[in-house]
PDB file of N, CA and C in Angstrom:
ATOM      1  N   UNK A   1      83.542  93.253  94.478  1.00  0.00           N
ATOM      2  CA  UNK A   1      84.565  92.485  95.163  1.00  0.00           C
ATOM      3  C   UNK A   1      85.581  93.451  95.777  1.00  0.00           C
ATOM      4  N   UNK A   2      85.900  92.954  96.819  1.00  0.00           N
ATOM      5  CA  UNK A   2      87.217  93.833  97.881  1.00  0.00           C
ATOM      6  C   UNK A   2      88.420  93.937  97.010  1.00  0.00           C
ATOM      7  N   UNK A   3      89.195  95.538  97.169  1.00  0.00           N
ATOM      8  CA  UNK A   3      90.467  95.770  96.469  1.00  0.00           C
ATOM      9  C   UNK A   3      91.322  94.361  96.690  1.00  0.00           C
ATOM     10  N   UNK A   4      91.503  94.041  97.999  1.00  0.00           N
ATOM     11  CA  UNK A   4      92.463  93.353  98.212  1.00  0.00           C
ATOM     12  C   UNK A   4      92.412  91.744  97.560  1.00  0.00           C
ATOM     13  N   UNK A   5      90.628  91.382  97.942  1.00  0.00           N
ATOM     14  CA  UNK A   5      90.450  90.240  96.775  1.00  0.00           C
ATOM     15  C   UNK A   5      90.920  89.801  95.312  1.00  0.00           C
ATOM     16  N   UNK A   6      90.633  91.192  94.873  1.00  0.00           N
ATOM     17  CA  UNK A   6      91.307  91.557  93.266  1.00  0.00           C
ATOM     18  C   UNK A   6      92.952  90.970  93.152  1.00  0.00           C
ATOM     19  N   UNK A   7      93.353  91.564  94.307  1.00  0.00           N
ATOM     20  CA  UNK A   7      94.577  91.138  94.296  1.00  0.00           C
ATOM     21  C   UNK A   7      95.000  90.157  94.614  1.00  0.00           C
ATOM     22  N   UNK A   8      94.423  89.485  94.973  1.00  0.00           N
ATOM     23  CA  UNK A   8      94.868  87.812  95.021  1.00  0.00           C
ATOM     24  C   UNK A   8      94.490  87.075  93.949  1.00  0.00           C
ATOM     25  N   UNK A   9      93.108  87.528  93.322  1.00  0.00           N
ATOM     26  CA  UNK A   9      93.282  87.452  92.071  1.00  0.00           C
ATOM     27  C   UNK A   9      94.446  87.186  91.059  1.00  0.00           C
ATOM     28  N   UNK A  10      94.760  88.344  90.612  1.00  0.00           N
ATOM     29  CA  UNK A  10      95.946  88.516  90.146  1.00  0.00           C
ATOM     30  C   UNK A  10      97.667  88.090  90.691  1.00  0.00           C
ATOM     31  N   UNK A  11      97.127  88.041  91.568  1.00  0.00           N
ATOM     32  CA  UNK A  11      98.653  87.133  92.422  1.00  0.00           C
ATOM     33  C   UNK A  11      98.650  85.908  91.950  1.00  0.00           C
ATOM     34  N   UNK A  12      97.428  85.181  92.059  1.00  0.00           N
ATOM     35  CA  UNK A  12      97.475  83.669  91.404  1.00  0.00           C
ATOM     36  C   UNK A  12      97.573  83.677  90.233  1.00  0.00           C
ATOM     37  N   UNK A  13      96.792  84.353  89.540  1.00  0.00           N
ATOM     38  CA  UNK A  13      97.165  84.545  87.790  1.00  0.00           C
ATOM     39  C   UNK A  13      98.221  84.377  87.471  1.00  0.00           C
ATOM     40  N   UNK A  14      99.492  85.537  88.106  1.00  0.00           N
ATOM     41  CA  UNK A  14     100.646  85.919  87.823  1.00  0.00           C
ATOM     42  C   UNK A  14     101.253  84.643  88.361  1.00  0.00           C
ATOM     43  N   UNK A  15     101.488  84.122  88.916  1.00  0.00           N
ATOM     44  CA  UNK A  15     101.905  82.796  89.819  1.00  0.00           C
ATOM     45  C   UNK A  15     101.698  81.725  88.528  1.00  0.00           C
ATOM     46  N   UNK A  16     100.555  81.403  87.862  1.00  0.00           N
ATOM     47  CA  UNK A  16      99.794  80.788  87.031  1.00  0.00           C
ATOM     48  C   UNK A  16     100.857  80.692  85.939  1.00  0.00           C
ATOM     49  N   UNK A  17     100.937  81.986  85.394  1.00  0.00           N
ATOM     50  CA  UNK A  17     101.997  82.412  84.233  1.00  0.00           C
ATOM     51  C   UNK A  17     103.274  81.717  84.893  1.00  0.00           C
ATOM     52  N   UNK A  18     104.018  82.292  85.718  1.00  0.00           N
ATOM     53  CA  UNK A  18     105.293  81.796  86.127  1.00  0.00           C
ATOM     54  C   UNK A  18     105.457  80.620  86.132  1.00  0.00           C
ATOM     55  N   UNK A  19     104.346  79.393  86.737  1.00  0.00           N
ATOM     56  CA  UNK A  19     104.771  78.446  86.882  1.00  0.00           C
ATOM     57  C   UNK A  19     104.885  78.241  85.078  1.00  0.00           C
ATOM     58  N   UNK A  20     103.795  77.966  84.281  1.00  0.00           N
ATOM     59  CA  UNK A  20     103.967  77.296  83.248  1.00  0.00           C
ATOM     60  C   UNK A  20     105.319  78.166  82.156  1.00  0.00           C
ATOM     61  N   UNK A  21     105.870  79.152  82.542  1.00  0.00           N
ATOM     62  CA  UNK A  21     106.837  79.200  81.658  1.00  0.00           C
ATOM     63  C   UNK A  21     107.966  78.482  81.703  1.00  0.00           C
ATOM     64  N   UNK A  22     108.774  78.387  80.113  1.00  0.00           N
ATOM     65  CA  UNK A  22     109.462  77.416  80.183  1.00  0.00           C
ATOM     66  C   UNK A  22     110.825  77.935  79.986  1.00  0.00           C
ATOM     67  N   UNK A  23     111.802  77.401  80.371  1.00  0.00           N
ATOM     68  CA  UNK A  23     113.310  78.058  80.830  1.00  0.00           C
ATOM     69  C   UNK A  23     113.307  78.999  79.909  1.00  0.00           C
ATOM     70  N   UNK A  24     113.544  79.178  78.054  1.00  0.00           N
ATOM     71  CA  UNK A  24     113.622  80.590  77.572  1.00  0.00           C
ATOM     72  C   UNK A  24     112.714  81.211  77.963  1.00  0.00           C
ATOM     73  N   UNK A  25     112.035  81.644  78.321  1.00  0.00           N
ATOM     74  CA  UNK A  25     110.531  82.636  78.333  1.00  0.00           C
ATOM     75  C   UNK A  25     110.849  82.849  80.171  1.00  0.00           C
ATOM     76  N   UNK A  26     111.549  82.215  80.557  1.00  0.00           N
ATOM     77  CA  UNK A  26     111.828  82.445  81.746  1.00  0.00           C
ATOM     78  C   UNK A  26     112.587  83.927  81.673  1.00  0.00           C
ATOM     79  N   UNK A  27     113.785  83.486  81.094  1.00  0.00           N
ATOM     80  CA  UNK A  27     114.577  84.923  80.643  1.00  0.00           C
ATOM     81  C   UNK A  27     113.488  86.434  80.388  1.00  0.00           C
ATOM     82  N   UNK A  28     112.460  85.990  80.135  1.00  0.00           N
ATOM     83  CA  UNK A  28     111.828  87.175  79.329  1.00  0.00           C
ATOM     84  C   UNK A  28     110.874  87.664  80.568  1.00  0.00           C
ATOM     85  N   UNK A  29     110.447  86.517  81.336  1.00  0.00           N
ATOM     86  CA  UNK A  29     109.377  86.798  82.497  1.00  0.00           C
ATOM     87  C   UNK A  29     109.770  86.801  83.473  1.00  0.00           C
ATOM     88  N   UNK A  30     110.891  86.305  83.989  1.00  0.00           N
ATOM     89  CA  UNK A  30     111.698  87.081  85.361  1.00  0.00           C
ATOM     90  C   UNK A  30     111.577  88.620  86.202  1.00  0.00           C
ATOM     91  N   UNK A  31     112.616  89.133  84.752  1.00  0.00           N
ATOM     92  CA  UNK A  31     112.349  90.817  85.029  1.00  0.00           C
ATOM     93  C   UNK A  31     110.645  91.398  85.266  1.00  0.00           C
ATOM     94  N   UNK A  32     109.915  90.399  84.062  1.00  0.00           N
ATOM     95  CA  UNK A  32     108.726  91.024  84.067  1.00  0.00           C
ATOM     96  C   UNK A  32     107.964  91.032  85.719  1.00  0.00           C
ATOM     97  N   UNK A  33     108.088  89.968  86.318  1.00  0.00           N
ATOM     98  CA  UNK A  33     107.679  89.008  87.395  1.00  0.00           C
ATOM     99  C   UNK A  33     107.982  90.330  88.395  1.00  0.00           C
ATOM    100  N   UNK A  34     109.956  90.589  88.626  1.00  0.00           N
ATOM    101  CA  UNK A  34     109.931  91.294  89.598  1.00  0.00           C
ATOM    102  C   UNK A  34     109.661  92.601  89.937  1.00  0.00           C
ATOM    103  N   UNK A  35     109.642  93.175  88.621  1.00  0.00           N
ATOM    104  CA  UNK A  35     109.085  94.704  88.356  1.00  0.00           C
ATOM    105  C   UNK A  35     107.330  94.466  88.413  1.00  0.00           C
ATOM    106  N   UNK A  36     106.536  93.763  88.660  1.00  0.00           N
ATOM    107  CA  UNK A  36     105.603  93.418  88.797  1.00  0.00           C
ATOM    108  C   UNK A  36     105.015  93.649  90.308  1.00  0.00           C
ATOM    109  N   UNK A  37     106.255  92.731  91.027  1.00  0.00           N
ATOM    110  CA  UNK A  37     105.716  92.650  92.270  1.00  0.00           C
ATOM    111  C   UNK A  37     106.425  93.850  92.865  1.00  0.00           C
ATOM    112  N   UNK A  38     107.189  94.943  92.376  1.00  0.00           N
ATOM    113  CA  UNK A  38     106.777  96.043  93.427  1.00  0.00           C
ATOM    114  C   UNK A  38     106.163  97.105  93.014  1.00  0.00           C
ATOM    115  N   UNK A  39     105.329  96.965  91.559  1.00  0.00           N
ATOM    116  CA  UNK A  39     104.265  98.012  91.708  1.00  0.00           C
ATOM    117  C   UNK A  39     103.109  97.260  92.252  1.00  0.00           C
ATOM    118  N   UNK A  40     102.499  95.957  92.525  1.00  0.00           N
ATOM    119  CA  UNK A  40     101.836  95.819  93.534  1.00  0.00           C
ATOM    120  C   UNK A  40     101.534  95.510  95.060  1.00  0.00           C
ATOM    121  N   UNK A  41     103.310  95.656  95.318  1.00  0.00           N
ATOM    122  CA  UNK A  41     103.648  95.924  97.038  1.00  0.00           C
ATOM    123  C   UNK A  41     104.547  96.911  97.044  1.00  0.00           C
ATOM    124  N   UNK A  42     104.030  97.959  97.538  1.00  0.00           N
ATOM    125  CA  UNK A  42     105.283  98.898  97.248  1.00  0.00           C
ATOM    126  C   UNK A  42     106.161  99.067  98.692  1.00  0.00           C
ATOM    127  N   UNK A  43     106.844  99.633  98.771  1.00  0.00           N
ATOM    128  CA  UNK A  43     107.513 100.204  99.726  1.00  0.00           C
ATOM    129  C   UNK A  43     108.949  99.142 100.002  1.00  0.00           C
ATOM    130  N   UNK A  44     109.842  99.093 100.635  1.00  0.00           N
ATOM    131  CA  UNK A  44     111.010  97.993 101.046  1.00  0.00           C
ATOM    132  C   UNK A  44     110.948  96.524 100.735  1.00  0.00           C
ATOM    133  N   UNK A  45     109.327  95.844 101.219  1.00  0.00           N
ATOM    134  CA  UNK A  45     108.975  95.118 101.535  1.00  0.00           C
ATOM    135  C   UNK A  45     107.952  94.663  99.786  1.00  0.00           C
ATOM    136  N   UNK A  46     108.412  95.599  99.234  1.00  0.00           N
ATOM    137  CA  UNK A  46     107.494  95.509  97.799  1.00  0.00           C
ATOM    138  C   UNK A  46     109.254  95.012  96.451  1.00  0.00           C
ATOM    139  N   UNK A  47     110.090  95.719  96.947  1.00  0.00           N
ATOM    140  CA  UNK A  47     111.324  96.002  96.376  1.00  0.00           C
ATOM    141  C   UNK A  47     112.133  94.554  96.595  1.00  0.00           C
ATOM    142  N   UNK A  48     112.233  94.419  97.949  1.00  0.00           N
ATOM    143  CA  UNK A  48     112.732  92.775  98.247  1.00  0.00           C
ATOM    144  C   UNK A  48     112.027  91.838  97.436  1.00  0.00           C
ATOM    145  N   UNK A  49     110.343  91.322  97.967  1.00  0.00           N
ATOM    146  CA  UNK A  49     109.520  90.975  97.430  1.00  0.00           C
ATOM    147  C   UNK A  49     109.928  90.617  95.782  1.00  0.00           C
ATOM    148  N   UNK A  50     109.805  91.858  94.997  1.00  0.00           N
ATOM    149  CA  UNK A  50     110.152  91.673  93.814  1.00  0.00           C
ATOM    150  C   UNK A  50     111.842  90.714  93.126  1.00  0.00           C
ATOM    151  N   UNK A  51     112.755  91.367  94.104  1.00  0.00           N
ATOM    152  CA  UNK A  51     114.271  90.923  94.076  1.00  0.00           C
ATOM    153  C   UNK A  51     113.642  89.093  94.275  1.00  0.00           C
ATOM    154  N   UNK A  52     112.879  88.829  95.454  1.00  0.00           N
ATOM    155  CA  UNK A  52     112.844  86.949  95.247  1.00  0.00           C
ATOM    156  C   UNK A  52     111.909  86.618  94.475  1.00  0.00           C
ATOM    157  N   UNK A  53     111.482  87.462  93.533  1.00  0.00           N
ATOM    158  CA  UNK A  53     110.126  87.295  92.290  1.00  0.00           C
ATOM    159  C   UNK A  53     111.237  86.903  91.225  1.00  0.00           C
ATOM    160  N   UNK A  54     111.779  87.865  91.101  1.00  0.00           N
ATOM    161  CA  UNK A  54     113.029  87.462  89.769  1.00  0.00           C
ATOM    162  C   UNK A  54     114.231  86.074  90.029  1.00  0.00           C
ATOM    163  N   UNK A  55     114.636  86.459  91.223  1.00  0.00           N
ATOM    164  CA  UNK A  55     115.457  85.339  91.744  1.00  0.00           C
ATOM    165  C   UNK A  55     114.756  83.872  91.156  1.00  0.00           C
ATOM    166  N   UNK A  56     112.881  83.719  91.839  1.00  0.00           N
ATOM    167  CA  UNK A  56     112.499  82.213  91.791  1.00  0.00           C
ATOM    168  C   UNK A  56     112.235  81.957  90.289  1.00  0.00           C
ATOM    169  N   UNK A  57     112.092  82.815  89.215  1.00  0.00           N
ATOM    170  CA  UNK A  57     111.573  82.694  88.092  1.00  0.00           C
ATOM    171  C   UNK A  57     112.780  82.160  87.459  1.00  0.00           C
ATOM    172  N   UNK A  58     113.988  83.482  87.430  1.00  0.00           N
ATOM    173  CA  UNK A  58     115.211  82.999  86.799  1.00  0.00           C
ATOM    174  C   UNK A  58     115.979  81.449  87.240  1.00  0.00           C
ATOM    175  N   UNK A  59     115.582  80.543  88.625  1.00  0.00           N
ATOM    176  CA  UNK A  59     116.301  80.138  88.921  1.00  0.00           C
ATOM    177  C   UNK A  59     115.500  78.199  88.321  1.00  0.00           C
ATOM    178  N   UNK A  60     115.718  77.765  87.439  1.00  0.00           N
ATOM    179  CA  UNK A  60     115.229  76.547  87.287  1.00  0.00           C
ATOM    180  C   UNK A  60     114.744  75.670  88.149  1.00  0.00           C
ATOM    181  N   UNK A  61     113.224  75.654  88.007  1.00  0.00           N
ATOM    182  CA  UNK A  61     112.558  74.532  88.610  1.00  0.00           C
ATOM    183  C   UNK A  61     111.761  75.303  90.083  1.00  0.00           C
ATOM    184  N   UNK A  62     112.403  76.163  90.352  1.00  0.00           N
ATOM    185  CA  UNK A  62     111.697  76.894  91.420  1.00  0.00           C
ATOM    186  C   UNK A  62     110.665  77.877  90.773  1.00  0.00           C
ATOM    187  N   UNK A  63     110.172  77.693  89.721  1.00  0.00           N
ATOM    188  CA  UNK A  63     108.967  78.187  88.864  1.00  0.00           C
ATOM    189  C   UNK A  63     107.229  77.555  90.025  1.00  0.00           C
ATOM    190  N   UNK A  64     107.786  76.673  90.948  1.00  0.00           N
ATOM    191  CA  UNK A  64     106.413  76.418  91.135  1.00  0.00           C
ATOM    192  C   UNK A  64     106.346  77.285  92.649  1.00  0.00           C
ATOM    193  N   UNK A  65     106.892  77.903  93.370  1.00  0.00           N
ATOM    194  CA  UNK A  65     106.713  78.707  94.409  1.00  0.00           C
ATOM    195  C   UNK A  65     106.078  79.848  93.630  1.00  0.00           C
ATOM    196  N   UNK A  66     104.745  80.001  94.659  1.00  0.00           N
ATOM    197  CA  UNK A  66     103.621  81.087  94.555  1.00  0.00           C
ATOM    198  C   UNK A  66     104.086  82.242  94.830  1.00  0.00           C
ATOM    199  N   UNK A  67     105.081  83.060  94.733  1.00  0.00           N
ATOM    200  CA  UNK A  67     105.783  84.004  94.980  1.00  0.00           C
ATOM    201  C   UNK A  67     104.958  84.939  95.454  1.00  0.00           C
ATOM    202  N   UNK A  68     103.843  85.684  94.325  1.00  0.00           N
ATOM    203  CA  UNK A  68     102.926  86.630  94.079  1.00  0.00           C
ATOM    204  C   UNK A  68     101.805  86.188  95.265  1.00  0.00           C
ATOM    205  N   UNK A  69     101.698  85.211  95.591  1.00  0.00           N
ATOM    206  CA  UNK A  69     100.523  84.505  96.408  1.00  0.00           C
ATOM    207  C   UNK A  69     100.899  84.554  97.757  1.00  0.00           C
ATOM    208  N   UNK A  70     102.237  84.196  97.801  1.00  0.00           N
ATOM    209  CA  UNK A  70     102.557  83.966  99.296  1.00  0.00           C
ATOM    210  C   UNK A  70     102.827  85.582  99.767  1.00  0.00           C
ATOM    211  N   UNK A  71     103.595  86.931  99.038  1.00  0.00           N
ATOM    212  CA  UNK A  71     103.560  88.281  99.358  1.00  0.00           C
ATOM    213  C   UNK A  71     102.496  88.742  99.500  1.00  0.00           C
ATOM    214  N   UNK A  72     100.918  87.875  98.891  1.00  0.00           N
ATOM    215  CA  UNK A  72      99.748  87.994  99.032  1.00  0.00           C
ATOM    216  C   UNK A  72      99.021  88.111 100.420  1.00  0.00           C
ATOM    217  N   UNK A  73      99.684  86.907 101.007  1.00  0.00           N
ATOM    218  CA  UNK A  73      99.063  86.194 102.049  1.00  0.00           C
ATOM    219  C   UNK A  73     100.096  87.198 103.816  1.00  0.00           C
ATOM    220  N   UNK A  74     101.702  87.075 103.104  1.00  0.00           N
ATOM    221  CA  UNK A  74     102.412  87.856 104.307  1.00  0.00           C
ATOM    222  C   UNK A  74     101.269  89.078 104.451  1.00  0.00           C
ATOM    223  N   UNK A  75     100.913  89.687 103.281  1.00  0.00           N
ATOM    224  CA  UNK A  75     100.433  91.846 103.413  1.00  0.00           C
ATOM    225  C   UNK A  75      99.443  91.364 104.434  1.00  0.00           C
ATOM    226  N   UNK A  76      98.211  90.421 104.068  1.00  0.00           N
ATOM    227  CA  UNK A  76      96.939  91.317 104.079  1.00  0.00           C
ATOM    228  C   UNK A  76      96.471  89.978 105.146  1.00  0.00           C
ATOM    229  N   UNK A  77      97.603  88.965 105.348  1.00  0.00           N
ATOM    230  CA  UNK A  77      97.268  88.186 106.259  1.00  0.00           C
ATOM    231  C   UNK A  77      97.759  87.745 107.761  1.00  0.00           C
ATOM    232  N   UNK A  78      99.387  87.797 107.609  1.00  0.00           N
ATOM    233  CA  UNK A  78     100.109  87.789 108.350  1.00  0.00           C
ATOM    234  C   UNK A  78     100.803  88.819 108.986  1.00  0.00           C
ATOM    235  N   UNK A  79     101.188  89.980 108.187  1.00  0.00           N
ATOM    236  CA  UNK A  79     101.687  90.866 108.448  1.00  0.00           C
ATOM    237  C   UNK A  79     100.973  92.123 109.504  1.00  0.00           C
ATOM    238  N   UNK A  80     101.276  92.648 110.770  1.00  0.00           N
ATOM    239  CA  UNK A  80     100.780  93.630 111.299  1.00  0.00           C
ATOM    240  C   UNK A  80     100.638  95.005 110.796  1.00  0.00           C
ATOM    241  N   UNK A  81     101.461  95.198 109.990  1.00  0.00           N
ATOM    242  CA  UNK A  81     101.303  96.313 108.928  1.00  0.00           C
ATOM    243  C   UNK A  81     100.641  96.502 108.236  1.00  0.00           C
ATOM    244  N   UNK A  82      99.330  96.521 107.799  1.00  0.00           N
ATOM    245  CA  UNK A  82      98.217  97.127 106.665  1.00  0.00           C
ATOM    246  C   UNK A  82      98.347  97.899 105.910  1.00  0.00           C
ATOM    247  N   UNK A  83      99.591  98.601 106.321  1.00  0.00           N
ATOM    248  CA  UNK A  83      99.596 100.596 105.218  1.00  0.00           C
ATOM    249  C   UNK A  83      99.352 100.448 104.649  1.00  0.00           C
ATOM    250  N   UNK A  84      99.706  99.093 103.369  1.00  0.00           N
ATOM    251  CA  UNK A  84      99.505  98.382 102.396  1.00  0.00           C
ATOM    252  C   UNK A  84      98.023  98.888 101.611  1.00  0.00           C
ATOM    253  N   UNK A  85      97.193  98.257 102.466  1.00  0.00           N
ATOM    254  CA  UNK A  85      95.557  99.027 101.702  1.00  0.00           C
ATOM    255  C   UNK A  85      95.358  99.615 101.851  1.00  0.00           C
ATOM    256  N   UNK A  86      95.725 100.783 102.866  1.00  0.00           N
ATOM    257  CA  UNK A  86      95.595 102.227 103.325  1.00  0.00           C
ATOM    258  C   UNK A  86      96.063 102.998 101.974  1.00  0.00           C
ATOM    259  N   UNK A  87      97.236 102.464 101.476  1.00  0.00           N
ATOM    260  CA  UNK A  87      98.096 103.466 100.863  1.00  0.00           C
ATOM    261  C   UNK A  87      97.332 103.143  99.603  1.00  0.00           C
ATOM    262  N   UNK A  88      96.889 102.373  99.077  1.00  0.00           N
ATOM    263  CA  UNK A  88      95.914 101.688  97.714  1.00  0.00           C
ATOM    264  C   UNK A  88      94.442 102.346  97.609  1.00  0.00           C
ATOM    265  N   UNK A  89      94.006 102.774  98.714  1.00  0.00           N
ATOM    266  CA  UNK A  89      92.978 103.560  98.662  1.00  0.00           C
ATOM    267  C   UNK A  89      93.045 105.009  98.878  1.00  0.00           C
ATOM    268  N   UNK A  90      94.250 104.911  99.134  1.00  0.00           N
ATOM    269  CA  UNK A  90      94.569 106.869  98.912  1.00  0.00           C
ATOM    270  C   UNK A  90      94.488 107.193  97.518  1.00  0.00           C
ATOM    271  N   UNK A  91      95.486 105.795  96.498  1.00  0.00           N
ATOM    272  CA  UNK A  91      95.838 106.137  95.741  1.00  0.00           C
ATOM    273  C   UNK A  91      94.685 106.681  94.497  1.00  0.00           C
ATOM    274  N   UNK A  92      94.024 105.583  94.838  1.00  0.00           N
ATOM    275  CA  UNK A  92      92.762 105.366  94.348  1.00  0.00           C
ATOM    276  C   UNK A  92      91.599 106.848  94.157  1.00  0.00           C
ATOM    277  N   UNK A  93      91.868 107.143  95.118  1.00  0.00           N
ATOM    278  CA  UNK A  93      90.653 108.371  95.762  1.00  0.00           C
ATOM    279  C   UNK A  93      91.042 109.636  94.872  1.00  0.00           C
TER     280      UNK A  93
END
């Protein structure tokens, strides 16, 4: 399966987790959430990313936005920028 597949993978997973946690465990999976999403988007756009990962987790009831899914879909779908898998297969190599 394609690197980038993997990662949508895991975008929904992580999405999966977020939604079903419940306000305490929120506290605990917030931070986890946004330090999450910029070791798997890195750069400005990995750092923000993460800042509205913690924001939607910590903020009640906005647990059901795909956070991880939709930064999924901006990289490798919408976005004209690719470096993204460029820089994942450097890392890789």
């Amino acid at each position: 399966m394609n690197k980038k597949y993997k990662k949508l993978g895991l975008s929904i997973l992580l999405d999966l987790i977020g939604f079903l946690t419940i306000i305490p465990l929120d506290l605990v999976w917030a931070p986890i959430s946004g330090y999450l999403m910029t070791k798997m988007y890195k750069g400005e756009k990995g750092k923000i990313a993460g800042i509205i990962s913690f924001l939607e987790e910590i903020i009640p009831i906005t647990n059901i936005i795909p956070t991880f899914t939709i930064m999924w879909l901006y990289t490798y779908l919408f976005s004209k920028d690719n470096s993204q898998e460029e820089e994942n297969i450097i890392i890789k190599t």
